[in-house]
C-alpha atoms as a PDB file:
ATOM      1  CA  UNK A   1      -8.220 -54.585  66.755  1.00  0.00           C
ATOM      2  CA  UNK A   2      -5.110 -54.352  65.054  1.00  0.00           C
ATOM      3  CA  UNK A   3      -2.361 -51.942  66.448  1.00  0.00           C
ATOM      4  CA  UNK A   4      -2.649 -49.222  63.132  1.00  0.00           C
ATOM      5  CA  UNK A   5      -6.583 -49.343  63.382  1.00  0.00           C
ATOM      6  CA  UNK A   6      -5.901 -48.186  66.905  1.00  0.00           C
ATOM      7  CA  UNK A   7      -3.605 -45.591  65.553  1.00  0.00           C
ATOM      8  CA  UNK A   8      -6.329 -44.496  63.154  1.00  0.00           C
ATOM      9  CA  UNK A   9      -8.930 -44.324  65.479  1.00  0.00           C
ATOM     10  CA  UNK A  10      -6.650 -42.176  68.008  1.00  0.00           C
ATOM     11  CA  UNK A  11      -5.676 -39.993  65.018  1.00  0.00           C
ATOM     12  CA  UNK A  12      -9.511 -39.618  64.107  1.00  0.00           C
ATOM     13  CA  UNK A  13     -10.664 -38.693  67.405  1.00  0.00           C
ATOM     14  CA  UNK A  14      -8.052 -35.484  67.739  1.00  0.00           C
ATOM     15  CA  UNK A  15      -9.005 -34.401  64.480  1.00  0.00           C
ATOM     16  CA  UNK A  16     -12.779 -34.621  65.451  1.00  0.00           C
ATOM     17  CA  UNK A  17     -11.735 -32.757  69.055  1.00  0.00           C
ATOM     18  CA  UNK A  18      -9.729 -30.414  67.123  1.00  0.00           C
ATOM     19  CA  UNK A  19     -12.642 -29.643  64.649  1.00  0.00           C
ATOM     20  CA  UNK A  20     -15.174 -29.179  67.800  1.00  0.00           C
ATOM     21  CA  UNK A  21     -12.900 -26.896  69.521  1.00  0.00           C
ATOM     22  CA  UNK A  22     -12.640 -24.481  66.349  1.00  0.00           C
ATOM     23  CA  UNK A  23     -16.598 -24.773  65.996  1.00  0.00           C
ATOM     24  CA  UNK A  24     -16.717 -23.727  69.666  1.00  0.00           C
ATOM     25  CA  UNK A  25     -14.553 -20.892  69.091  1.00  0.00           C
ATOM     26  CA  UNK A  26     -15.793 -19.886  66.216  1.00  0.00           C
ATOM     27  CA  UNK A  27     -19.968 -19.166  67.788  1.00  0.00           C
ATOM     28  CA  UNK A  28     -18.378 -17.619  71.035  1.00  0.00           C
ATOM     29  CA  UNK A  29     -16.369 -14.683  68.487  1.00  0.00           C
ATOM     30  CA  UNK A  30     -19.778 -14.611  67.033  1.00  0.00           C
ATOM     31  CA  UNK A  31     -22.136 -14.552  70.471  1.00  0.00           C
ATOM     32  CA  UNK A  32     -19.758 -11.793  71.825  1.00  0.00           C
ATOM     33  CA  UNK A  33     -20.642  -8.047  70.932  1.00  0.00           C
ATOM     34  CA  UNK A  34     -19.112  -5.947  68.880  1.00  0.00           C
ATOM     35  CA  UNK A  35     -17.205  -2.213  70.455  1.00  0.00           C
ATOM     36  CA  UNK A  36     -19.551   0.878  69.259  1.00  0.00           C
ATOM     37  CA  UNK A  37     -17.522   3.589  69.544  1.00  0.00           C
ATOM     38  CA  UNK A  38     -19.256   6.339  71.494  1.00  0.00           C
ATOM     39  CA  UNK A  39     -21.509   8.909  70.077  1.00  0.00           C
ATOM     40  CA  UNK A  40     -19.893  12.433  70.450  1.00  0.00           C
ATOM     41  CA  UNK A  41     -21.553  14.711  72.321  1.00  0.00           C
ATOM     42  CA  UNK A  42     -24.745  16.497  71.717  1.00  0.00           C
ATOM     43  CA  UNK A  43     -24.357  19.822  70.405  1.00  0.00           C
ATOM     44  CA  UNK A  44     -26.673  22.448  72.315  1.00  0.00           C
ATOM     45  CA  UNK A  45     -28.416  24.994  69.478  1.00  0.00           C
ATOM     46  CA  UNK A  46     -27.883  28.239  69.621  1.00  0.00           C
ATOM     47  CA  UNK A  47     -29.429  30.791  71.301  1.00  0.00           C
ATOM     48  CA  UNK A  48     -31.848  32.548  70.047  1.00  0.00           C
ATOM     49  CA  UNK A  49     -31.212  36.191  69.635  1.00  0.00           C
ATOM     50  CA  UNK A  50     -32.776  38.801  71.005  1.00  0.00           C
ATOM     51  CA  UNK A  51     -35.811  40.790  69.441  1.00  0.00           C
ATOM     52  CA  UNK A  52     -34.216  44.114  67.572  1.00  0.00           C
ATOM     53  CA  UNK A  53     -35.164  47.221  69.623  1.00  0.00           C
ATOM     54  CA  UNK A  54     -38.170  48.960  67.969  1.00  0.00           C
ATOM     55  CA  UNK A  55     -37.147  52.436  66.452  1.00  0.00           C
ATOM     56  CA  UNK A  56     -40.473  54.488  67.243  1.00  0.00           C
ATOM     57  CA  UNK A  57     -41.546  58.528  66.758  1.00  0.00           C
ATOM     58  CA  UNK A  58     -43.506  60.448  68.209  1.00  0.00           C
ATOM     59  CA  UNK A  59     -47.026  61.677  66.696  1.00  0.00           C
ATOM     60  CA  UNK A  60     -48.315  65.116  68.436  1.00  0.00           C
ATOM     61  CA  UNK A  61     -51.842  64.928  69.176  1.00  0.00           C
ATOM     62  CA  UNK A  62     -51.805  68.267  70.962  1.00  0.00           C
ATOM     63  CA  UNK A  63     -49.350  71.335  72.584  1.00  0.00           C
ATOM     64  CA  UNK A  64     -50.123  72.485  75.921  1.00  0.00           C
ATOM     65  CA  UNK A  65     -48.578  75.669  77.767  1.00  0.00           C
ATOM     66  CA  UNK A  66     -45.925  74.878  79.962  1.00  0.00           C
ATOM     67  CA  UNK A  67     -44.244  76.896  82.937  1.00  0.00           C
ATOM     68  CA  UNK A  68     -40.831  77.379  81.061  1.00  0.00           C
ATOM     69  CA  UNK A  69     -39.592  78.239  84.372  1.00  0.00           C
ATOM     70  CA  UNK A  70     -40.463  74.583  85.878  1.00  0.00           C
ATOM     71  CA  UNK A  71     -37.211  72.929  85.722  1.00  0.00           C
ATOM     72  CA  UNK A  72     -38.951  69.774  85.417  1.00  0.00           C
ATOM     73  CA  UNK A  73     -37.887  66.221  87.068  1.00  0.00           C
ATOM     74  CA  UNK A  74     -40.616  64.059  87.543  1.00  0.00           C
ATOM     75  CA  UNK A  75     -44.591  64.317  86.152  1.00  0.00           C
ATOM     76  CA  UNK A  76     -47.494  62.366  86.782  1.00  0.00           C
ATOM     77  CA  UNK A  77     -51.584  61.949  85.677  1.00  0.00           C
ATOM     78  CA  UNK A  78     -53.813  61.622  88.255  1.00  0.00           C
ATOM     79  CA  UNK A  79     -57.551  62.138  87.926  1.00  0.00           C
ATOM     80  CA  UNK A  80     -57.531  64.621  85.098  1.00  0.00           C
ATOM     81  CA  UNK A  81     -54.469  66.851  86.627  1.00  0.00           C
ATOM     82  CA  UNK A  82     -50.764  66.407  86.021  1.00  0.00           C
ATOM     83  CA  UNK A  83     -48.491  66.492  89.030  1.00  0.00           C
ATOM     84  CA  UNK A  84     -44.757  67.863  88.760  1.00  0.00           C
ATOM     85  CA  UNK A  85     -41.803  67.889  90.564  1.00  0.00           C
ATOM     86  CA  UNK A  86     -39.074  70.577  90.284  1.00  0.00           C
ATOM     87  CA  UNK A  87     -35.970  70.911  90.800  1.00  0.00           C
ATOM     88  CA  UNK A  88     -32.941  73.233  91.021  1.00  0.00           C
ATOM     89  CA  UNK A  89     -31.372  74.575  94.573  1.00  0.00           C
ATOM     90  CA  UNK A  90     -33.797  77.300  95.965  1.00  0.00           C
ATOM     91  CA  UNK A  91     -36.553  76.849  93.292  1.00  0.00           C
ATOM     92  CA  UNK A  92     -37.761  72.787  93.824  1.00  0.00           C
ATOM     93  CA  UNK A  93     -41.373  72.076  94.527  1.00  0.00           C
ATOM     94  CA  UNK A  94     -44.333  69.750  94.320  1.00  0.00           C
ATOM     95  CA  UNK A  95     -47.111  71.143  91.901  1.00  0.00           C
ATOM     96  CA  UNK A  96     -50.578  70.311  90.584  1.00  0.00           C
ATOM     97  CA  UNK A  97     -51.014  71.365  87.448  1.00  0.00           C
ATOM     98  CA  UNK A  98     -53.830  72.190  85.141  1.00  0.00           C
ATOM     99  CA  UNK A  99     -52.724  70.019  81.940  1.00  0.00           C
ATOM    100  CA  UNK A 100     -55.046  72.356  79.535  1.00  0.00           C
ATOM    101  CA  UNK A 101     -53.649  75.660  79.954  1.00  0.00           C
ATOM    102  CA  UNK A 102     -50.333  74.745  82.096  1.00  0.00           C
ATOM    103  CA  UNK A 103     -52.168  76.810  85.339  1.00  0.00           C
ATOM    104  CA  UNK A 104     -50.547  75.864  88.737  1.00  0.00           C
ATOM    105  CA  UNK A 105     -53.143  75.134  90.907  1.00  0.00           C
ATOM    106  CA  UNK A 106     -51.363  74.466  93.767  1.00  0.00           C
ATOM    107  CA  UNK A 107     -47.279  74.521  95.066  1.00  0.00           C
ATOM    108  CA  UNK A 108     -45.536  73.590  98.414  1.00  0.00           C
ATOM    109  CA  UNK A 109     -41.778  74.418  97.872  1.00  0.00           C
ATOM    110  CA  UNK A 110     -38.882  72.247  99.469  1.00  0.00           C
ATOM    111  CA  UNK A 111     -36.406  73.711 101.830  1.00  0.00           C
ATOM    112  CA  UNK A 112     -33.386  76.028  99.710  1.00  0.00           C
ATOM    113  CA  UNK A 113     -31.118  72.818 100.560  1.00  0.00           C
ATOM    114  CA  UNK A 114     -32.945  70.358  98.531  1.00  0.00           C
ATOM    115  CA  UNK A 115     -32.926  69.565  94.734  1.00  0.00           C
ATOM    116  CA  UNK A 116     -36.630  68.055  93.659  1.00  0.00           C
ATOM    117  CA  UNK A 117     -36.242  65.098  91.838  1.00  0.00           C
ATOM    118  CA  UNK A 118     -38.160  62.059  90.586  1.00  0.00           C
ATOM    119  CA  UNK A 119     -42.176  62.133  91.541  1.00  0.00           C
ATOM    120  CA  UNK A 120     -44.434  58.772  92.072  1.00  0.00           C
ATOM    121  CA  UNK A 121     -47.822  58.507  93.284  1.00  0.00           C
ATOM    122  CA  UNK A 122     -48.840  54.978  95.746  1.00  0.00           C
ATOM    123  CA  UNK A 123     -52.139  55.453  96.767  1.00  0.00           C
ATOM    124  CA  UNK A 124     -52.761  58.520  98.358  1.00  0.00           C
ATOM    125  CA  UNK A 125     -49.386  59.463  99.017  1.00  0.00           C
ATOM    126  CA  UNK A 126     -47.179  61.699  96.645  1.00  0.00           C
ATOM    127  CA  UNK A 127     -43.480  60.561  97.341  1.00  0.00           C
ATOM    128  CA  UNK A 128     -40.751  63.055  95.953  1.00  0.00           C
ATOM    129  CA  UNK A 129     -37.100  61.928  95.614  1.00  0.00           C
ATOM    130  CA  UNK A 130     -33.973  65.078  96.158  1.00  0.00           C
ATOM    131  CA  UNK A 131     -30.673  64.741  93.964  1.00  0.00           C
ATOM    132  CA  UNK A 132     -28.156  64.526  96.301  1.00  0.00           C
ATOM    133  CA  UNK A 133     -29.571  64.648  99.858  1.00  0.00           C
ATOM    134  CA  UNK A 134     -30.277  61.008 100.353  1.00  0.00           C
ATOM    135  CA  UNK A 135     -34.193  62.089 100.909  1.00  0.00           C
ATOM    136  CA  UNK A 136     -37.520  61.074  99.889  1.00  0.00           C
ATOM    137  CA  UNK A 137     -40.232  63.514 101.031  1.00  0.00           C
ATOM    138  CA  UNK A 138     -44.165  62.123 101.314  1.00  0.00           C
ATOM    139  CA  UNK A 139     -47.029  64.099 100.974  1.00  0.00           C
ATOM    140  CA  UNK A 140     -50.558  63.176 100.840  1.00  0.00           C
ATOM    141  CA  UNK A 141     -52.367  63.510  97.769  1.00  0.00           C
ATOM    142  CA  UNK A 142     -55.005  65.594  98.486  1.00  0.00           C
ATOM    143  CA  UNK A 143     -53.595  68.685 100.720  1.00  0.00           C
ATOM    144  CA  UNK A 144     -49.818  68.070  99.696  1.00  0.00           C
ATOM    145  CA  UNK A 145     -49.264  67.691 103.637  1.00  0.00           C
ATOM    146  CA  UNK A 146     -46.257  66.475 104.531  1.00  0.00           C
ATOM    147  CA  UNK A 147     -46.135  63.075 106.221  1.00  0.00           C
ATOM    148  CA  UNK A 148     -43.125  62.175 106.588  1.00  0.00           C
ATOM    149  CA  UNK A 149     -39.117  61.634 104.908  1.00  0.00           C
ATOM    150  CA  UNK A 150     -37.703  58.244 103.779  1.00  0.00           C
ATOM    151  CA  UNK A 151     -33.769  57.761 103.415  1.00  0.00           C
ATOM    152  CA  UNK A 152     -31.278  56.325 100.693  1.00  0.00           C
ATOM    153  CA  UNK A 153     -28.230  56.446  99.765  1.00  0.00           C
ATOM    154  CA  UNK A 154     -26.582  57.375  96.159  1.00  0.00           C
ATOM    155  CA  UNK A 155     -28.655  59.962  94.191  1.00  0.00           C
ATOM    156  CA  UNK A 156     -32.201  60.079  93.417  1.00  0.00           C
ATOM    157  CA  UNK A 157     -33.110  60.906  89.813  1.00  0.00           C
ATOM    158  CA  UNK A 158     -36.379  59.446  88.493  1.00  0.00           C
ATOM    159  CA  UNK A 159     -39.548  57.592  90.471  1.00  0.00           C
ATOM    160  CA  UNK A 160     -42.500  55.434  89.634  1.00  0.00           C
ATOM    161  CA  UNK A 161     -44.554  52.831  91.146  1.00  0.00           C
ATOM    162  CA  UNK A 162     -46.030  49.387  89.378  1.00  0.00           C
ATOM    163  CA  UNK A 163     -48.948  48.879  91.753  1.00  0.00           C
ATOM    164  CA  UNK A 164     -46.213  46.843  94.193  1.00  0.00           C
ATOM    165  CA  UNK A 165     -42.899  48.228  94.628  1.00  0.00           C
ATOM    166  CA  UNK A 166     -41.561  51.710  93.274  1.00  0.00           C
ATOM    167  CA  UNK A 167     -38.641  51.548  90.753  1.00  0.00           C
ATOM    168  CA  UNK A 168     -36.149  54.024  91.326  1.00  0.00           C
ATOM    169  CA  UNK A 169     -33.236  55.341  88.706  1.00  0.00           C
ATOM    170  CA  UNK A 170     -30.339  56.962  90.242  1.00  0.00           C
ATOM    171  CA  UNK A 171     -28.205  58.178  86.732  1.00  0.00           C
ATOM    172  CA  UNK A 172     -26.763  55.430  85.969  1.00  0.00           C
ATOM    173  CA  UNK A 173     -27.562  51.795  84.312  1.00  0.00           C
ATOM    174  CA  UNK A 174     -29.281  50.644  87.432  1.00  0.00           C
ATOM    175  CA  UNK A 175     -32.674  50.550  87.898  1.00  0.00           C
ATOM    176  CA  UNK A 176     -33.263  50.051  92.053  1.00  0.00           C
ATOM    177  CA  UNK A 177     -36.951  48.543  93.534  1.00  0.00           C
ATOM    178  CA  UNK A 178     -37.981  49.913  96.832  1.00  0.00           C
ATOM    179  CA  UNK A 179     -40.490  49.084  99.491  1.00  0.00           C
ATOM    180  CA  UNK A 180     -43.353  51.417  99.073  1.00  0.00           C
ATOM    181  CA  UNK A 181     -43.364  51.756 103.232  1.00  0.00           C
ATOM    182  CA  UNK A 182     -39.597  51.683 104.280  1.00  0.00           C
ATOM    183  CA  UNK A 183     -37.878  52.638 100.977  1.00  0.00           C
ATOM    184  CA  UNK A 184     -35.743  49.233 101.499  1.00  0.00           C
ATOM    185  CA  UNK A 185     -33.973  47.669  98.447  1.00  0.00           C
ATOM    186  CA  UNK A 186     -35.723  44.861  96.770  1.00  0.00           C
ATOM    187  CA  UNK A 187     -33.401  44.010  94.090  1.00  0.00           C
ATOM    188  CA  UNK A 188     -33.159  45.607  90.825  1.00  0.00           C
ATOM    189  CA  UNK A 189     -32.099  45.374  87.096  1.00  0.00           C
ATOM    190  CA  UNK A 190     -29.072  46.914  85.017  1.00  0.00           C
ATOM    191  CA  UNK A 191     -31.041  49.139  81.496  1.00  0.00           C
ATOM    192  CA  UNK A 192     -29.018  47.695  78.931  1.00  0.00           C
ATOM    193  CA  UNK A 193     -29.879  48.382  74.693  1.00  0.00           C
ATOM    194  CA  UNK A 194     -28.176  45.612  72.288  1.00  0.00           C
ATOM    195  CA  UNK A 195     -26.301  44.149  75.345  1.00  0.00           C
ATOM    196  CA  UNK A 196     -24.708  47.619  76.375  1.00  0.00           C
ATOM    197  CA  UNK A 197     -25.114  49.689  79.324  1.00  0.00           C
ATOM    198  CA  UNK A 198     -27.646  52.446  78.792  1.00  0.00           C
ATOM    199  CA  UNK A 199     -26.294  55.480  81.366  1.00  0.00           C
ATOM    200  CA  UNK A 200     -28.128  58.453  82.789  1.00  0.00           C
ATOM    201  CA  UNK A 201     -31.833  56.721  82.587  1.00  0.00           C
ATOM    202  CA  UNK A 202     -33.529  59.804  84.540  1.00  0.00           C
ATOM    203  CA  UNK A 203     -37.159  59.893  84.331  1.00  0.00           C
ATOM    204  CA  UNK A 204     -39.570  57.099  85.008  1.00  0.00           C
ATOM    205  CA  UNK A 205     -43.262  56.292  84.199  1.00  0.00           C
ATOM    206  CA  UNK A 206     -44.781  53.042  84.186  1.00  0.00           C
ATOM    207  CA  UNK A 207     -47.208  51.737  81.650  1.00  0.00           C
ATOM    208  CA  UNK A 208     -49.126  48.205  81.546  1.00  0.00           C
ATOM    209  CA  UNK A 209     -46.142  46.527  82.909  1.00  0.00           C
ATOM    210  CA  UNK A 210     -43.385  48.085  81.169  1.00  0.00           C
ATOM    211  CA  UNK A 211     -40.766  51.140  81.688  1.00  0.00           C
ATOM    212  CA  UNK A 212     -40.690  54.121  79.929  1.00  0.00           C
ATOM    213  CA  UNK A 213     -37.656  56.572  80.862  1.00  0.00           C
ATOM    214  CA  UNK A 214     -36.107  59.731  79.628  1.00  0.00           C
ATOM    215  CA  UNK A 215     -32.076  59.054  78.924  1.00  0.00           C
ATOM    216  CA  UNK A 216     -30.538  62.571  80.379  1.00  0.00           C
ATOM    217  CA  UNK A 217     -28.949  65.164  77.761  1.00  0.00           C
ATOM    218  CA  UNK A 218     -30.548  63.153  75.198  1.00  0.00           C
ATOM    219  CA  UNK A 219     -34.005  63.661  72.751  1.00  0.00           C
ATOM    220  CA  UNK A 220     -34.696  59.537  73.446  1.00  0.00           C
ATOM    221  CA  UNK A 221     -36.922  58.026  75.439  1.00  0.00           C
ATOM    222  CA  UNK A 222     -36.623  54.326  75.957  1.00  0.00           C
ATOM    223  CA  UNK A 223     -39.406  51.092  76.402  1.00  0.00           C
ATOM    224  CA  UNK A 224     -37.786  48.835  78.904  1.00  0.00           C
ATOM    225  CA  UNK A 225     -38.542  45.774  79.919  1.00  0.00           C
ATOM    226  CA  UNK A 226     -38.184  45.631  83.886  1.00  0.00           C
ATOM    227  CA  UNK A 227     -37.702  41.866  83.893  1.00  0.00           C
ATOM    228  CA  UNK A 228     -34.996  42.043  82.622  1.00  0.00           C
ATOM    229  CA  UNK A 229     -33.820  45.673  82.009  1.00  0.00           C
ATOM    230  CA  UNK A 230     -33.817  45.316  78.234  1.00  0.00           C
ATOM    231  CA  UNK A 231     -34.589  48.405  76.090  1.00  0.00           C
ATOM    232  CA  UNK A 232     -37.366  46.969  73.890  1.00  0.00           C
ATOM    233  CA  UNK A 233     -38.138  50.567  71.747  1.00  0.00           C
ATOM    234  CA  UNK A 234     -36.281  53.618  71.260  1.00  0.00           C
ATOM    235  CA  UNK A 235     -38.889  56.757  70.874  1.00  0.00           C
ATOM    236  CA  UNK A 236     -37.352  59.452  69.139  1.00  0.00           C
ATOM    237  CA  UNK A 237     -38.423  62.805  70.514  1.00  0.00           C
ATOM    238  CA  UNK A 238     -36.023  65.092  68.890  1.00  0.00           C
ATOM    239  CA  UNK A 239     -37.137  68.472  67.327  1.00  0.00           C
ATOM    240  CA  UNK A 240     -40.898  69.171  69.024  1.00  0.00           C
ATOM    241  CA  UNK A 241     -39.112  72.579  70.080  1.00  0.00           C
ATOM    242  CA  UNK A 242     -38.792  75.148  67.727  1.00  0.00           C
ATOM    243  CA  UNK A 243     -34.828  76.505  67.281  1.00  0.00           C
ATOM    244  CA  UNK A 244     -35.935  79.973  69.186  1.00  0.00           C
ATOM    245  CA  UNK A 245     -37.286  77.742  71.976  1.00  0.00           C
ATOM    246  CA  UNK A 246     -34.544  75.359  72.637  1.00  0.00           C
ATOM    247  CA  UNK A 247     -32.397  79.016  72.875  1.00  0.00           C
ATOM    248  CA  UNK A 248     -34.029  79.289  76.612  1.00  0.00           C
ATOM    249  CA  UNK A 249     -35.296  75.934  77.258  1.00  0.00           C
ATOM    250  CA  UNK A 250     -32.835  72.409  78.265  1.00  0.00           C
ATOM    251  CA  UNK A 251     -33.268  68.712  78.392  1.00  0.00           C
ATOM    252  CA  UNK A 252     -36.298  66.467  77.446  1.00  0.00           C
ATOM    253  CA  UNK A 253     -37.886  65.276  80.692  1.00  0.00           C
ATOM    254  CA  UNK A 254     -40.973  64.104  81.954  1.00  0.00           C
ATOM    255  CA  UNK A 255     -43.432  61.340  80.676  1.00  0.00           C
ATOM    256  CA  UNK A 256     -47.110  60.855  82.217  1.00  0.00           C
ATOM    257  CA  UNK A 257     -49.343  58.172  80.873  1.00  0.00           C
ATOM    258  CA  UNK A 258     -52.980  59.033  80.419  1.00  0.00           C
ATOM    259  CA  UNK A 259     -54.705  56.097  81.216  1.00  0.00           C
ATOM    260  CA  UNK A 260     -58.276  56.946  79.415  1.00  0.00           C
ATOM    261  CA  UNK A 261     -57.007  58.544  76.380  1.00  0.00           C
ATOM    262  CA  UNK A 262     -53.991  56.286  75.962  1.00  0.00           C
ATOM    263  CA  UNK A 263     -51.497  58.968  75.610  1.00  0.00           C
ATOM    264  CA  UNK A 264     -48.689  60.650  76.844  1.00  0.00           C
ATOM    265  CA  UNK A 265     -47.723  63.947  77.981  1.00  0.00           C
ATOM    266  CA  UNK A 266     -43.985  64.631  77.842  1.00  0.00           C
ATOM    267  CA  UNK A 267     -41.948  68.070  77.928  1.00  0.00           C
ATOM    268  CA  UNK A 268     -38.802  68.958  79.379  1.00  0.00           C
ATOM    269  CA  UNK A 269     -36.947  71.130  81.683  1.00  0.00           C
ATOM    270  CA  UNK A 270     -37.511  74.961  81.168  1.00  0.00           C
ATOM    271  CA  UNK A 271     -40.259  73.973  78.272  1.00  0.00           C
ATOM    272  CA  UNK A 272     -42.313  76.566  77.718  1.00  0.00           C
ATOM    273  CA  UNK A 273     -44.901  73.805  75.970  1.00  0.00           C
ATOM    274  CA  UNK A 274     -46.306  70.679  76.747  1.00  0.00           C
ATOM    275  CA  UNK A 275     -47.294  68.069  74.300  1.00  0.00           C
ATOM    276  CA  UNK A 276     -49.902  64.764  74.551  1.00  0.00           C
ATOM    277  CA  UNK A 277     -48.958  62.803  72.018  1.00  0.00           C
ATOM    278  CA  UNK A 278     -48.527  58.921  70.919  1.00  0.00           C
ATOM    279  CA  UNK A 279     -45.658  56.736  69.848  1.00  0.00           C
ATOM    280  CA  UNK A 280     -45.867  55.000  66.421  1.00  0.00           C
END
């Protein structure tokens, strides 16, 4: 082989290496994966908002007589009578109460130094809360006897029971669950209407697993929801007094569910009437 075919050959043989090389090259860019820029973060939806509170009236079915000097703070249906608690300093008591002509059938007072409150009914015991006196008195059901005092602290407004703890108010936002037996805190809920603070819930009665409850100094009563403390309806109650009435009479208060007829009986405090009645 001549010395310039050798040259050629040489020559030939880089070129060809050269070639393969870029080939090489060429399927790794190709085998390699392209960068994916990350996917931005996941957006959470909105929450839902909540239901608007219902805006309800009441319907009068019927007007009942009424002791307009019952200063009235709690009131119950039990077996075809109404039950009411009293209050003021010196005049307080535990009554049952004839709901068709207003008749007190039957009265135990409380000492001059106690202010009757809030009134709930757990099986055969009648359990009264006081304002101010950090005392719950029990009586049993069927001779008002007394059995026996159970102690908080703060005030005692309104009282009811849900078949497993009683639910107390105590004039503010806060709604407190007790121990039927010891009176001990079990927790509780803050009454709140379009996310703000509903003050001075007073009067309590429980109805197929919600909260109704007078608001004090005011003509509402409120649905709550005790999960969660939300007012689900506002019942307008304004007005079932004449103008000559409301001259002698004072607040809205007291709410007993009828459990056979489906209605309620609601008056206030120094009411000389009663009324059953619906909410629609």
């Amino acid at each position: 082989m001549s010395r310039r075919a050798g040259v050629g050959l040489v020559v030939m043989s880089v070129v060809a290496l050269t070639l393969l090389t870029l080939w090489l090259r060429s399927l790794r860019s190709v085998a390699q994966p392209t960068s994916v820029a990350p996917a931005p973060p996941a957006i959470a939806p909105a929450a839902s908002p909540a239901p608007a509170v219902e805006h309800l009236k009441v319907k009068i079915l019927a007007t009942r007589p009424h002791d307009p000097q019952a200063y009235t703070q709690g009131l119950l249906w039990h077996a075809g009578r109404l039950y009411e608690s009293t209050g003021l300093y010196g005049f307080s008591s535990l009554r049952e109460v004839k709901p068709e002509t207003g008749e007190v059938l039957r009265s135990t007072p409380l000492p001059a130094k106690y202010f009757g409150e809030g009134l709930a009914l757990v099986d055969d015991r009648l359990i009264q809360l006081t304002w101010q006196e950090g005392t719950a008195f029990v009586y049993g059901l069927a001779r008002f006897d007394l059995r026996g005092q159970l102690a908080y602290t703060g005030e005692g407004w309104g009282l009811t029971w849900d078949g497993k703890r009683l639910i107390m108010s105590d004039g503010s936002d806060r709604l407190t669950f007790r121990d039927p037996v010891t009176f001990a805190s079990l927790g509780g809920v803050n009454v709140a209407e379009n996310g703000q603070p509903v003050l001075d819930v007073n009067e309590l009665e429980w109805v197929d697993g919600v909260l109704y409850a007078n608001v004090w100094q005011t003509d509402r009563i409120l649905r709550i929801d005790p999960a969660s403390g939300r007012v689900t309806a506002e019942i307008d109650a304004a007005g079932l007094l004449t103008d000559a009435e409301r001259a002698s009479a004072e607040v809205l208060n007291g709410i007993a569910w009828r459990p056979d007829t489906k209605t309620f009986y609601i008056t206030g405090k120094k009411w000389p009437k009663m009324f059953e009645v619906v909410f629609e």
